[in-house]
Protein backbone atom coordinates (compact mmCIF):
# COMPACT_ATOMS: atom_id res chain seq x y z
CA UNK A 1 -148.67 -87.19 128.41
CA UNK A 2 -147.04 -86.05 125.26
CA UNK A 3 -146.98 -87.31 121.89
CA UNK A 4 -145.19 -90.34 120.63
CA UNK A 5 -142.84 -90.79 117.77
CA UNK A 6 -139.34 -92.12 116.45
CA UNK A 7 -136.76 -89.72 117.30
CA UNK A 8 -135.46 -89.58 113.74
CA UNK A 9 -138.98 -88.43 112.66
CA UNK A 10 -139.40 -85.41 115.62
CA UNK A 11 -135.70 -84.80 114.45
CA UNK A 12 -136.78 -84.39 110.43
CA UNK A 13 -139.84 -82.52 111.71
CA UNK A 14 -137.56 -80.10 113.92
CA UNK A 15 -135.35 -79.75 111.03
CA UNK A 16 -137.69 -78.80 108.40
CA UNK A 17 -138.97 -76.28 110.83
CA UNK A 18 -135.74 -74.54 111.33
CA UNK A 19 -136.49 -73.00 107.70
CA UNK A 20 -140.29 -71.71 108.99
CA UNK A 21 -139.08 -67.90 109.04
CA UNK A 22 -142.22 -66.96 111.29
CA UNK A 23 -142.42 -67.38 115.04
CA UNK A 24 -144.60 -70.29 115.32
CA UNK A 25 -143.29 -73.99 115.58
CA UNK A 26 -146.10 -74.82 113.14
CA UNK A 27 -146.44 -72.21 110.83
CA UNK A 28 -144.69 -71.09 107.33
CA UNK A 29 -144.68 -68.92 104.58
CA UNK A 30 -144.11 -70.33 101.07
CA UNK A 31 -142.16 -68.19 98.15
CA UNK A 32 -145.68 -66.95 96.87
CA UNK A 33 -146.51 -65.47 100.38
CA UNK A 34 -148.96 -68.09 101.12
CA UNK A 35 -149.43 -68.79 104.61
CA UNK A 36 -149.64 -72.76 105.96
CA UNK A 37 -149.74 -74.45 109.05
CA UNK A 38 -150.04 -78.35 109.87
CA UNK A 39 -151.57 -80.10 113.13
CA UNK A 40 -150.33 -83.08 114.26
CA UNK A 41 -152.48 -86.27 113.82
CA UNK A 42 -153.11 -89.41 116.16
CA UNK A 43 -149.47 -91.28 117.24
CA UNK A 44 -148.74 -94.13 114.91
CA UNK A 45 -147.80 -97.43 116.42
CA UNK A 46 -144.54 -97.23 113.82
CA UNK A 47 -143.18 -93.98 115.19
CA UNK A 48 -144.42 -92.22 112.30
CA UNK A 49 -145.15 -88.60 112.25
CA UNK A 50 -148.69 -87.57 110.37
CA UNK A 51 -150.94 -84.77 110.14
CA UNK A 52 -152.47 -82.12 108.12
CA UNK A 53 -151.50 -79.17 106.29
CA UNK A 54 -153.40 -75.93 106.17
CA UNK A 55 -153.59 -72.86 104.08
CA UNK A 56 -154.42 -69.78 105.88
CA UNK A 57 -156.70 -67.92 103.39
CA UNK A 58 -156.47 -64.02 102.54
CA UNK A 59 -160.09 -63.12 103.80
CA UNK A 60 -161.28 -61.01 106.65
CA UNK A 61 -162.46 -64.06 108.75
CA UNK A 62 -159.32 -66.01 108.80
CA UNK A 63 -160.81 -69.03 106.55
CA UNK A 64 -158.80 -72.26 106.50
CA UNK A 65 -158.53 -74.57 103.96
CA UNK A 66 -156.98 -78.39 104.20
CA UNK A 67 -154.27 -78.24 101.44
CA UNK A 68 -153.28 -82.52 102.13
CA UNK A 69 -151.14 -84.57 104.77
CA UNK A 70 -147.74 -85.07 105.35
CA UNK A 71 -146.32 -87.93 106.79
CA UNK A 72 -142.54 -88.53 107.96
CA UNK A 73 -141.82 -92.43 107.86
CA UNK A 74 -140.38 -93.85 111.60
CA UNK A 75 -136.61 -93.57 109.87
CA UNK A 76 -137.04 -89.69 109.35
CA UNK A 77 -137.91 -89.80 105.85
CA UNK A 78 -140.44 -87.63 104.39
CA UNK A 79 -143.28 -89.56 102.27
CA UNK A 80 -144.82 -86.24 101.67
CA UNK A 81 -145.30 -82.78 102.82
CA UNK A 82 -147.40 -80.25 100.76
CA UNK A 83 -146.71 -76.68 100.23
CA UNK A 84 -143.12 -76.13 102.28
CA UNK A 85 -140.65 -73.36 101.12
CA UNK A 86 -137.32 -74.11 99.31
CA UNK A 87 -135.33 -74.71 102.57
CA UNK A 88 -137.81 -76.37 104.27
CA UNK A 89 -137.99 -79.20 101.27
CA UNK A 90 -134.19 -79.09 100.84
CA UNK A 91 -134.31 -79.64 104.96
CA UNK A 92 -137.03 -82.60 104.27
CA UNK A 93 -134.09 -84.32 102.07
CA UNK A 94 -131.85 -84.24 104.77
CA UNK A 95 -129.58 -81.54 102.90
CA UNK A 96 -127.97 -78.79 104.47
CA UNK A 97 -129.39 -75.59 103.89
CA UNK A 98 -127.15 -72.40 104.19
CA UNK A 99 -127.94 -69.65 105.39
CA UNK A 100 -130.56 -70.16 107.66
CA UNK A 101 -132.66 -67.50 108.54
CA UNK A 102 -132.34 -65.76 112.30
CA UNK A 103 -134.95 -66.00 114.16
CA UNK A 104 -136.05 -62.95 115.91
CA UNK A 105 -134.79 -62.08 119.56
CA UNK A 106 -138.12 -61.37 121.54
């Protein structure tokens, strides 16, 4: 069984995700070089979309650190999302962001 949520929220989610520049669905760089990543929360009987963002620290055992929560409302807007990149906030507005960056061919 997968997760549950409004499709205009997984579509937001996908769309600010587009703008990641690494190869994982969940992880992103942000114009300082810091590295995030956010897991996914319990469904919401509203179709909302929450979790938890992550910073990856610079240390030799791969620390974490919670850096807050995002939460994309049922109708695909975004109440909040900590840390994202230029393009991924412009994508969390629902504005088109040009040009995206190509992911790499494996």
């Amino acid at each position: 069984m997968g997760y549950s949520c409004a499709q205009a929220a997984a579509n937001r989610l996908a769309m600010i995700m587009e703008y990641n520049y690494n190869r994982s669905t969940n992880t992103w760089t942000n114009e300082n070089g810091e590295i995030y990543f956010y897991e996914i929360g319990d469904e919401n009987s509203d179709g909302a979309i929450t979790g938890t963002v992550y910073e990856i620290m610079n240390d030799t055992r791969g620390s974490t650190r919670p850096c807050g929560s995002f939460r994309i409302n049922p109708d695909g807007e975004v109440a909040c999302f900590p840390e994202l990149n230029q393009p991924m906030r412009a994508a969390s507005k629902g504005e088109i962001v040009l040009p995206k960056h190509p992911k790499p061919v494996i």
